[in-house]
C-alpha atoms as a PDB file:
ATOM      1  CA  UNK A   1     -47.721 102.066 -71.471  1.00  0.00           C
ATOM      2  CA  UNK A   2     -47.452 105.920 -70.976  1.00  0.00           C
ATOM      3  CA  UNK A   3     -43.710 107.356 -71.618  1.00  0.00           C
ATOM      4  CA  UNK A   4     -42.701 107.539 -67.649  1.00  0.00           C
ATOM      5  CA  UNK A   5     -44.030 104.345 -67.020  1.00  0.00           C
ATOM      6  CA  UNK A   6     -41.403 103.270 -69.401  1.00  0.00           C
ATOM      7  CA  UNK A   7     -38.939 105.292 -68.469  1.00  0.00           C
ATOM      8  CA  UNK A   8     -38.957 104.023 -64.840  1.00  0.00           C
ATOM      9  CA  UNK A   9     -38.882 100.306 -66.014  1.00  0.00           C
ATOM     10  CA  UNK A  10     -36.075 101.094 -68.362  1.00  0.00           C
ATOM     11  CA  UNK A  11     -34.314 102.729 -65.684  1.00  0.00           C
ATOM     12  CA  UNK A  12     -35.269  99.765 -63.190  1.00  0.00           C
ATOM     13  CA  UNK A  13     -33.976  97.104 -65.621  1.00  0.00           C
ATOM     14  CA  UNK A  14     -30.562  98.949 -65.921  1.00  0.00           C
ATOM     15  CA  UNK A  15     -29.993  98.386 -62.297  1.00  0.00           C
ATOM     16  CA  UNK A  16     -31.209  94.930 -62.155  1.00  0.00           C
ATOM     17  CA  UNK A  17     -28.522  94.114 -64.725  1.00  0.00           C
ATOM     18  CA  UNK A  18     -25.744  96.512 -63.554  1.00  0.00           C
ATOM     19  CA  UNK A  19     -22.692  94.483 -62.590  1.00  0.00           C
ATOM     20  CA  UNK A  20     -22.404  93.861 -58.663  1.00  0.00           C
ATOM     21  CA  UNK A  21     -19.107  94.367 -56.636  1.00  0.00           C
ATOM     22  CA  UNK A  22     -18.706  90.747 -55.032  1.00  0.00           C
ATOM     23  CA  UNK A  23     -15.978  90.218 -52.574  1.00  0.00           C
ATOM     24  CA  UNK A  24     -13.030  88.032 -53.930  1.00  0.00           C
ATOM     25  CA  UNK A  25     -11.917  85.949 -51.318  1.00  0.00           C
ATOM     26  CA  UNK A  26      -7.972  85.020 -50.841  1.00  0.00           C
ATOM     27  CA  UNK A  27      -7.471  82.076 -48.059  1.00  0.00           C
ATOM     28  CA  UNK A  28      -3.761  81.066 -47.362  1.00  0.00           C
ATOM     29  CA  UNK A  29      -2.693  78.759 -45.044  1.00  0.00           C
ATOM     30  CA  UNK A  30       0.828  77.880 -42.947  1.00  0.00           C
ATOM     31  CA  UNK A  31       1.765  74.730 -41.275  1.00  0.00           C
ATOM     32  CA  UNK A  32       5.154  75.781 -39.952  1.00  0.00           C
ATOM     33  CA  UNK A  33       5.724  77.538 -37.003  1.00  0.00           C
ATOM     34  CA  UNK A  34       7.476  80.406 -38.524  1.00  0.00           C
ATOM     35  CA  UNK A  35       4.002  83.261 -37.737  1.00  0.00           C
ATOM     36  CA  UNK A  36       4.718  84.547 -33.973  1.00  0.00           C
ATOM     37  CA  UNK A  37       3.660  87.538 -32.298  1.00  0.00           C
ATOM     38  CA  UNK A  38       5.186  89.319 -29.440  1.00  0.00           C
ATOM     39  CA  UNK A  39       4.187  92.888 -27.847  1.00  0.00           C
ATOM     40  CA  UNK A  40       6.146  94.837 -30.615  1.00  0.00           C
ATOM     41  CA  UNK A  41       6.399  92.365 -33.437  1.00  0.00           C
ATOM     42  CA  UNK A  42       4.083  90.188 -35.995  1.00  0.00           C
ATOM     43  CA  UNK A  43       6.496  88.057 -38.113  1.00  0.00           C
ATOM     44  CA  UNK A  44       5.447  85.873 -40.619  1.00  0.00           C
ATOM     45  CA  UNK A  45       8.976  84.310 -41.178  1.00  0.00           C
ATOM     46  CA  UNK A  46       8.157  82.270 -44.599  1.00  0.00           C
ATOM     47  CA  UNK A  47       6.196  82.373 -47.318  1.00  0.00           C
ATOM     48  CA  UNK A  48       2.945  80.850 -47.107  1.00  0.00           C
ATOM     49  CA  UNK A  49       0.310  78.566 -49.711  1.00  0.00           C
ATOM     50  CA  UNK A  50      -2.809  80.076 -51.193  1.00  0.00           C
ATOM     51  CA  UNK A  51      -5.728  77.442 -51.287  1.00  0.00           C
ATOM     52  CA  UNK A  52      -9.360  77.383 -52.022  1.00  0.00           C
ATOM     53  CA  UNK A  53      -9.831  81.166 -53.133  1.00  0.00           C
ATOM     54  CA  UNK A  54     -12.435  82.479 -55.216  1.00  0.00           C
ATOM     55  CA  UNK A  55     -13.264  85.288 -57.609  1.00  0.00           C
ATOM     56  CA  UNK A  56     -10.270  87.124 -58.981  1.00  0.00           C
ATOM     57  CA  UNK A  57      -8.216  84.496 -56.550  1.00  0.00           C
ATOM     58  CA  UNK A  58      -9.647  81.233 -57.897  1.00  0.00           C
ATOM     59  CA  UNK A  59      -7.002  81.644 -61.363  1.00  0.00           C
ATOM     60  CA  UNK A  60      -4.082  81.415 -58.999  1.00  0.00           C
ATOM     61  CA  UNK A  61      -2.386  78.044 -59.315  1.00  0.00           C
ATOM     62  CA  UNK A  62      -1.152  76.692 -55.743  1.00  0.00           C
ATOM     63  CA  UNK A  63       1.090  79.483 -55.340  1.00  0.00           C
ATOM     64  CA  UNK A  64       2.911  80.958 -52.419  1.00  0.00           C
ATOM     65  CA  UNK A  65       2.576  84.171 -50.617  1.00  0.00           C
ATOM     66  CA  UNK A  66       5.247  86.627 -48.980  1.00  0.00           C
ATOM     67  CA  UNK A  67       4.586  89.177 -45.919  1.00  0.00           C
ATOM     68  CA  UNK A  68       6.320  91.773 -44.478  1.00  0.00           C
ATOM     69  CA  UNK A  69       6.838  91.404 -40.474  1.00  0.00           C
ATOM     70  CA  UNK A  70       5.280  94.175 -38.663  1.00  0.00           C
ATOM     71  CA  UNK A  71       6.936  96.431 -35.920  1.00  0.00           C
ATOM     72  CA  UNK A  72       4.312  98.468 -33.615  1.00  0.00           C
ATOM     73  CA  UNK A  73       6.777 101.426 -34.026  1.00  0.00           C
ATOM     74  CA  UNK A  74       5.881 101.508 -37.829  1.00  0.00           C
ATOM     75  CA  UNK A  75       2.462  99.896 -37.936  1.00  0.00           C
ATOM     76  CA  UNK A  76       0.475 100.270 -34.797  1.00  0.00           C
ATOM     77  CA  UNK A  77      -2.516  99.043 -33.398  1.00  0.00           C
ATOM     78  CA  UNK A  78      -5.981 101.386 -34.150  1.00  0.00           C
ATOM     79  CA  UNK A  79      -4.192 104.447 -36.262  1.00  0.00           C
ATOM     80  CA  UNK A  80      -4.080 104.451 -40.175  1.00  0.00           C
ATOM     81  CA  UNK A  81      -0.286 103.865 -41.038  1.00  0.00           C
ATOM     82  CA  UNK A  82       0.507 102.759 -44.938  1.00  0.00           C
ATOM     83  CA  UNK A  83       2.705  99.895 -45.186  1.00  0.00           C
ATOM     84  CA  UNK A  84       3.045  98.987 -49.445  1.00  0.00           C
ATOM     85  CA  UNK A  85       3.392  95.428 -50.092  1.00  0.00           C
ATOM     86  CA  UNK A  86       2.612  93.820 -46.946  1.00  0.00           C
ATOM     87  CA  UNK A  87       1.473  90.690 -48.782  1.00  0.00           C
ATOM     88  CA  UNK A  88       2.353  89.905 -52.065  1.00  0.00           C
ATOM     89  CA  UNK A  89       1.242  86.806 -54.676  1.00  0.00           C
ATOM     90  CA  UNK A  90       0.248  86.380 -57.831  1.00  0.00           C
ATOM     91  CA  UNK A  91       0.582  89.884 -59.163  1.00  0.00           C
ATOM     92  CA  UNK A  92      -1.310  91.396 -56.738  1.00  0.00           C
ATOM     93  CA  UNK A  93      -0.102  93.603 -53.742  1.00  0.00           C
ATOM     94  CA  UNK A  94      -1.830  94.386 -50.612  1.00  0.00           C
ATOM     95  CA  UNK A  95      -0.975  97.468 -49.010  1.00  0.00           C
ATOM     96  CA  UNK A  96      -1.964  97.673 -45.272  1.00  0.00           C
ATOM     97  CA  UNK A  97      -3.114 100.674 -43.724  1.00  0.00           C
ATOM     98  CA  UNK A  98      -4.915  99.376 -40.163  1.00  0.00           C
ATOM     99  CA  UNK A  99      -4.807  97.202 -37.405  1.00  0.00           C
ATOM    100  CA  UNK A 100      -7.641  96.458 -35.687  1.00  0.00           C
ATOM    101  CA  UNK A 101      -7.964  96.722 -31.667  1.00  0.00           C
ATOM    102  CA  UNK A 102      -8.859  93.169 -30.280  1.00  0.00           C
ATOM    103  CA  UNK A 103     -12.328  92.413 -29.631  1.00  0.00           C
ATOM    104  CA  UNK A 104     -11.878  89.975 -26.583  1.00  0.00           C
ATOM    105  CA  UNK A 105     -12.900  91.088 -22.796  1.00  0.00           C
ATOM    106  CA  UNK A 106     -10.004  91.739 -20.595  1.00  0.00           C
ATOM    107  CA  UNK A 107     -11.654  90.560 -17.346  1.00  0.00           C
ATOM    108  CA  UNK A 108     -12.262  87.182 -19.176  1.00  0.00           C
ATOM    109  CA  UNK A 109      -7.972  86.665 -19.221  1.00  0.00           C
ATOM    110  CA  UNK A 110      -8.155  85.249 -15.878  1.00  0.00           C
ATOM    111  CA  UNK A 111     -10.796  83.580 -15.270  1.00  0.00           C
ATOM    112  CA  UNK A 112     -11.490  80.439 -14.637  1.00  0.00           C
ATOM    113  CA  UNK A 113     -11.233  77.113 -15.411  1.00  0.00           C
ATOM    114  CA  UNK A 114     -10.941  77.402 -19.114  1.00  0.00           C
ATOM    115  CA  UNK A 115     -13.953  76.835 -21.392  1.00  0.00           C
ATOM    116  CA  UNK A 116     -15.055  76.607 -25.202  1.00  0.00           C
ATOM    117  CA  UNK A 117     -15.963  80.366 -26.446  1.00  0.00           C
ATOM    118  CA  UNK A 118     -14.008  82.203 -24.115  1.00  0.00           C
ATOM    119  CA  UNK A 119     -12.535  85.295 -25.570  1.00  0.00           C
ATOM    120  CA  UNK A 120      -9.654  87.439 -23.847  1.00  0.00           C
ATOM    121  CA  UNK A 121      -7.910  90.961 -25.468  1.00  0.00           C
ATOM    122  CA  UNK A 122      -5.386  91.633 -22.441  1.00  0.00           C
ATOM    123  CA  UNK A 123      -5.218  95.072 -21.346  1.00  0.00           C
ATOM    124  CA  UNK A 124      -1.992  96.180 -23.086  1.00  0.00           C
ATOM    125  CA  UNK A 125      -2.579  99.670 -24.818  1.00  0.00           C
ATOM    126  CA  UNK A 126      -0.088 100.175 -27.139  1.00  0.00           C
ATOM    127  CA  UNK A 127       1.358  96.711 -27.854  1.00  0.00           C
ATOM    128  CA  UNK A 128       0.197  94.025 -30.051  1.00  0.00           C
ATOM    129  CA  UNK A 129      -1.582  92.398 -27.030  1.00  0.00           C
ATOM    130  CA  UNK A 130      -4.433  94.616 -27.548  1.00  0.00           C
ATOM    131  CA  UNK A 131      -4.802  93.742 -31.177  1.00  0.00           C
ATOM    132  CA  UNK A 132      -5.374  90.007 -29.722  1.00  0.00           C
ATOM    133  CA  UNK A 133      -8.563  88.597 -30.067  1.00  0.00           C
ATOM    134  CA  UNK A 134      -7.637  85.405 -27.988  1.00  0.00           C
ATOM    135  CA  UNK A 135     -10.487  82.564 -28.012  1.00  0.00           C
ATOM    136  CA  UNK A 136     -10.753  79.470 -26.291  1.00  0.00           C
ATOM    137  CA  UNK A 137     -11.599  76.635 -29.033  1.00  0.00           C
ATOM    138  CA  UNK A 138     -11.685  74.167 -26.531  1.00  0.00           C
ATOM    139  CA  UNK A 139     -11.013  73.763 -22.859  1.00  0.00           C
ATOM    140  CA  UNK A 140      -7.637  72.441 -24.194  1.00  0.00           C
ATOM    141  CA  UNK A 141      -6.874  74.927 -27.060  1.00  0.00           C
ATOM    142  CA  UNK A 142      -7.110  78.303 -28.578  1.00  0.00           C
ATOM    143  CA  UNK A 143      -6.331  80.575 -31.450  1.00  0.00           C
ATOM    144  CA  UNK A 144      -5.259  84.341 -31.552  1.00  0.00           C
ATOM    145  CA  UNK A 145      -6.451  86.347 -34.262  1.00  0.00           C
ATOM    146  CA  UNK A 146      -5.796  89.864 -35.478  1.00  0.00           C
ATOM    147  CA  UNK A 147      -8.024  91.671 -37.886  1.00  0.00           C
ATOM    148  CA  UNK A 148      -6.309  94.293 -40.793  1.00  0.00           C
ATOM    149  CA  UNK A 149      -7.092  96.060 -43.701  1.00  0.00           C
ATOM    150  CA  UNK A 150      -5.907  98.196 -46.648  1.00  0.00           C
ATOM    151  CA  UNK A 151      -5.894  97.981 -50.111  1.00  0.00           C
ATOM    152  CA  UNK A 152      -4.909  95.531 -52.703  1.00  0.00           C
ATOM    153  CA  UNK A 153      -4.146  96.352 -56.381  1.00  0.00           C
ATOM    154  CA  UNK A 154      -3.477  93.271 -59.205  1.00  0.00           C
ATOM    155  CA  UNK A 155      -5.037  91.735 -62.062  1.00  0.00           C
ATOM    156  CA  UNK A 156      -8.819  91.223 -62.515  1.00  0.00           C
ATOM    157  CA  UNK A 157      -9.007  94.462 -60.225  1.00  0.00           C
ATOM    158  CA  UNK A 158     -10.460  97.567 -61.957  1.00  0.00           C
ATOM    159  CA  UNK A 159      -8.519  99.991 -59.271  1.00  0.00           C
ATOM    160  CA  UNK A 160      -7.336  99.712 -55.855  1.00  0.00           C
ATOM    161  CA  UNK A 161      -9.818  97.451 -53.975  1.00  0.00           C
ATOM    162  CA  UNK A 162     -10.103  97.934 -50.020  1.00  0.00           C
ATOM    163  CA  UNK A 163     -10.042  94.557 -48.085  1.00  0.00           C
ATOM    164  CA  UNK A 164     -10.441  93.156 -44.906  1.00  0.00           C
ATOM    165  CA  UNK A 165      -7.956  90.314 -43.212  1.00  0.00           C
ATOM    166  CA  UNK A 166      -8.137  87.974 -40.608  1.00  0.00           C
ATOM    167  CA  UNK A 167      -4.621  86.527 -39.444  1.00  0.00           C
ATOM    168  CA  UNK A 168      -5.236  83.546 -37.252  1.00  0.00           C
ATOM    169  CA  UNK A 169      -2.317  81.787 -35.197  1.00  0.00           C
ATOM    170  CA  UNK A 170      -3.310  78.521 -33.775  1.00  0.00           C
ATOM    171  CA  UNK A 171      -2.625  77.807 -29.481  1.00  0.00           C
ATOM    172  CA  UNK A 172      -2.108  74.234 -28.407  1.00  0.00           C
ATOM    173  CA  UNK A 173      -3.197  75.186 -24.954  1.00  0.00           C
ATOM    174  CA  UNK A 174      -6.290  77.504 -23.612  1.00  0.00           C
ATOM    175  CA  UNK A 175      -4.978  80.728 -22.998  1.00  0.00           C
ATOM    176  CA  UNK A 176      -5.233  80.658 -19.168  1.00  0.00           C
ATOM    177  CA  UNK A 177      -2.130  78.014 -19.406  1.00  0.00           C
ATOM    178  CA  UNK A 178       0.791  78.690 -17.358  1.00  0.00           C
ATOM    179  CA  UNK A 179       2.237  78.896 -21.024  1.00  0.00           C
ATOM    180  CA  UNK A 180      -0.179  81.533 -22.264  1.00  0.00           C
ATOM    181  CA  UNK A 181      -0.085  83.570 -19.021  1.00  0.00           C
ATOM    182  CA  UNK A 182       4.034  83.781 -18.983  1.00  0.00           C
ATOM    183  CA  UNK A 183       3.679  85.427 -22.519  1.00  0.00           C
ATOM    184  CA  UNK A 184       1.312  88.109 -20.957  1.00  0.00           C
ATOM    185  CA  UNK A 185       2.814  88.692 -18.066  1.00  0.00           C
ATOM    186  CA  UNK A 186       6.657  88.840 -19.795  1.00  0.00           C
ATOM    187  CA  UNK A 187       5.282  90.333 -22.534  1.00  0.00           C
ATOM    188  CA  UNK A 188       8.902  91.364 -25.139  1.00  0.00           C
ATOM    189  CA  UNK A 189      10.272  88.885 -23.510  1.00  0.00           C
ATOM    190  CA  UNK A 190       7.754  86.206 -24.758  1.00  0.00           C
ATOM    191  CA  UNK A 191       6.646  84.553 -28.004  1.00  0.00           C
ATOM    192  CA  UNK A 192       3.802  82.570 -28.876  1.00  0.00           C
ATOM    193  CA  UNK A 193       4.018  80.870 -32.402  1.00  0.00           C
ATOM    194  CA  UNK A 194       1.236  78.959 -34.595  1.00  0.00           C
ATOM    195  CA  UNK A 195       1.684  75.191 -35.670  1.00  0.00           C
ATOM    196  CA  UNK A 196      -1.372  75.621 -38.045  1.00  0.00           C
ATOM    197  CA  UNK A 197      -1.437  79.344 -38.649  1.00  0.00           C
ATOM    198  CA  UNK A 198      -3.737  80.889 -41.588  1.00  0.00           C
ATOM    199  CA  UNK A 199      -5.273  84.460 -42.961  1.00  0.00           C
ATOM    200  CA  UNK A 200      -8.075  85.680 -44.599  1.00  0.00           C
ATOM    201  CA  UNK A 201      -8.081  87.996 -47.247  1.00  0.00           C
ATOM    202  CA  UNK A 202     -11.532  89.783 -48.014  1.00  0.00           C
ATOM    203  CA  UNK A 203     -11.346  91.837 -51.393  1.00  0.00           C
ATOM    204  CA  UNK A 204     -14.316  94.245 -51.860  1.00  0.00           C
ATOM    205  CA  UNK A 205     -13.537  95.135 -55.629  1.00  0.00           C
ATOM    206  CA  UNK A 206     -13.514  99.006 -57.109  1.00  0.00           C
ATOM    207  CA  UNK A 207     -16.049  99.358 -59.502  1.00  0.00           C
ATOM    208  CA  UNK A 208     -14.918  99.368 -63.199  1.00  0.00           C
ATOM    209  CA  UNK A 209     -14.603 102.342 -64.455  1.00  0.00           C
ATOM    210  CA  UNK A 210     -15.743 101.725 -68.367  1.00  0.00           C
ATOM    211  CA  UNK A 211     -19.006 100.292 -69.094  1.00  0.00           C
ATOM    212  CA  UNK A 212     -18.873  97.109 -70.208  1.00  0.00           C
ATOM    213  CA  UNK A 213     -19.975  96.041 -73.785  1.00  0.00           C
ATOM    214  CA  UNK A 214     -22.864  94.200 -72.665  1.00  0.00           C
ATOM    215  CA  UNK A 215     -24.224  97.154 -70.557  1.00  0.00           C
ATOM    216  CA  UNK A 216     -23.602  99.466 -73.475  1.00  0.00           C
ATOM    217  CA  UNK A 217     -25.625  97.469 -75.621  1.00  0.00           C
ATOM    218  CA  UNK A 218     -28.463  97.507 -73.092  1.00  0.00           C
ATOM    219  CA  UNK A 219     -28.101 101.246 -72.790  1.00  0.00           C
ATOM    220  CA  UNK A 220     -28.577 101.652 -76.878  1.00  0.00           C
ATOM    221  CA  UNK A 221     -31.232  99.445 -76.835  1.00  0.00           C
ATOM    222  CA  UNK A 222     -33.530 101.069 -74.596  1.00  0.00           C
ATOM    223  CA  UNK A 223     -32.562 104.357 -75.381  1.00  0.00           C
ATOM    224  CA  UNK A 224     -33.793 103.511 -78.905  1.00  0.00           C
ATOM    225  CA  UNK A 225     -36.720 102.461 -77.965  1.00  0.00           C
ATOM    226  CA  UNK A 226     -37.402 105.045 -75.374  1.00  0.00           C
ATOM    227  CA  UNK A 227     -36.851 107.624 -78.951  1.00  0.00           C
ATOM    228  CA  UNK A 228     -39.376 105.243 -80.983  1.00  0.00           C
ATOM    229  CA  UNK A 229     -42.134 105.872 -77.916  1.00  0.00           C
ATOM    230  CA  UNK A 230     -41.459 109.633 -77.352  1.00  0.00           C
ATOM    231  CA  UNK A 231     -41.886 110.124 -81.793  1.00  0.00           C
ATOM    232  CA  UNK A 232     -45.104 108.217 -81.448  1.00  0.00           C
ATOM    233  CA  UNK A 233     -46.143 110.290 -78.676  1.00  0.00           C
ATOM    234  CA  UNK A 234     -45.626 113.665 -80.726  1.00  0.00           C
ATOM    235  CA  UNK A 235     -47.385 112.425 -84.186  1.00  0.00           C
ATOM    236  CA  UNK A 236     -50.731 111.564 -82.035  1.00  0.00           C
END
């Protein structure tokens, strides 16, 4: 095998082997109706269990989690705010930096009669209302969701690792109720709690930043041999 034929293979095994960045997944849940959301709040109320994480989660005995409440005067919907320790557990702190505009189609608020897949984001710039992705799980049910992100720093983390969340608050009633439709049209004036509420934490993590044994070892190894080849080459 010629010297750059070997080179390339060395070089193609080294990525084969190279450590991927797998997304760590935290998954709490909250059967109280302490989450709410209004048109200039998100509270959170209580803390809330962590159950059936994985990766740098899955070491976390059933544990609890704390949030901050959020205020659209300090954290608003679609600009980068920072907002340290939003959601602590465990040793590991997520700092949130967006909120994500709701996904839903106005026009769909009203219509009717209520069906399975539905999706509404009322028209409400500058309010929580348009970080409301509001979906019909049933003719007789919904959930509202709201989609963050940031960073999270803690242990099994090389760095600060950016995430992704999905806060979900659970609806008794579509959301073209006379009980829905009151909290849109009141707006401050109106909450809307979750009996079963729930988030979930995506964790993309930072790459470490010294190579790890086994990769050094690799890294000797063909280097050596790579020397062996290219001595060989010189004495023919």
């Amino acid at each position: 095998m010629g010297i750059r034929a070997s080179l390339c293979t060395f070089l193609l095994l080294m990525i084969a082997l190279a450590p991927l960045a797998n997304a760590d997944t935290l998954n709490l849940s909250s059967n109280s109706a302490a989450w709410s959301v209004s048109t200039s709040a998100l509270i959170f109320g209580s803390a809330t269990s962590q159950v059936s994480s994985t990766g740098v989660f899955a070491g976390l005995p059933a544990t609890t989690a704390t949030f901050s409440d959020l205020s659209i005067g300090s954290q608003p919907v679609g600009s980068v705010f920072s907002d340290n320790g939003f959601l602590t557990i465990g040793g590991f702190s997520f700092d949130l930096t967006y909120i994500n505009p709701g996904t839903g189609d106005s026009a769909l608020c009203s219509i009717s009669p209520p069906m399975a897949n539905q999706s509404c984001t009322p028209n409400d710039p500058g309010t929580y209302l348009s970080a409301v992705t509001w979906n019909n799980t049933s003719a007789t049910s919904s959930d509202l969701s709201f989609v963050v992100s940031g960073t999270v720093t803690g242990p099994g983390l090389a760095g600060p690792s950016s995430f992704t969340g999905i806060i979900n608050l659970d609806n008794p009633e579509p959301y073209q109720s006379s009980f829905a439709l009151a909290w849109l049209e009141n707006g401050p004036n109106f909450t809307i709690g979750g009996s079963d509420s729930s988030a979930t934490f995506d964790v993309t993590p930072a790459p470490p930043t010294v190579p790890e044994p086994s990769s050094l070892l690799l890294l000797g190894t063909g280097l050596a041999a790579l020397a062996g080849m290219l001595k060989r080459s010189f004495r023919k």
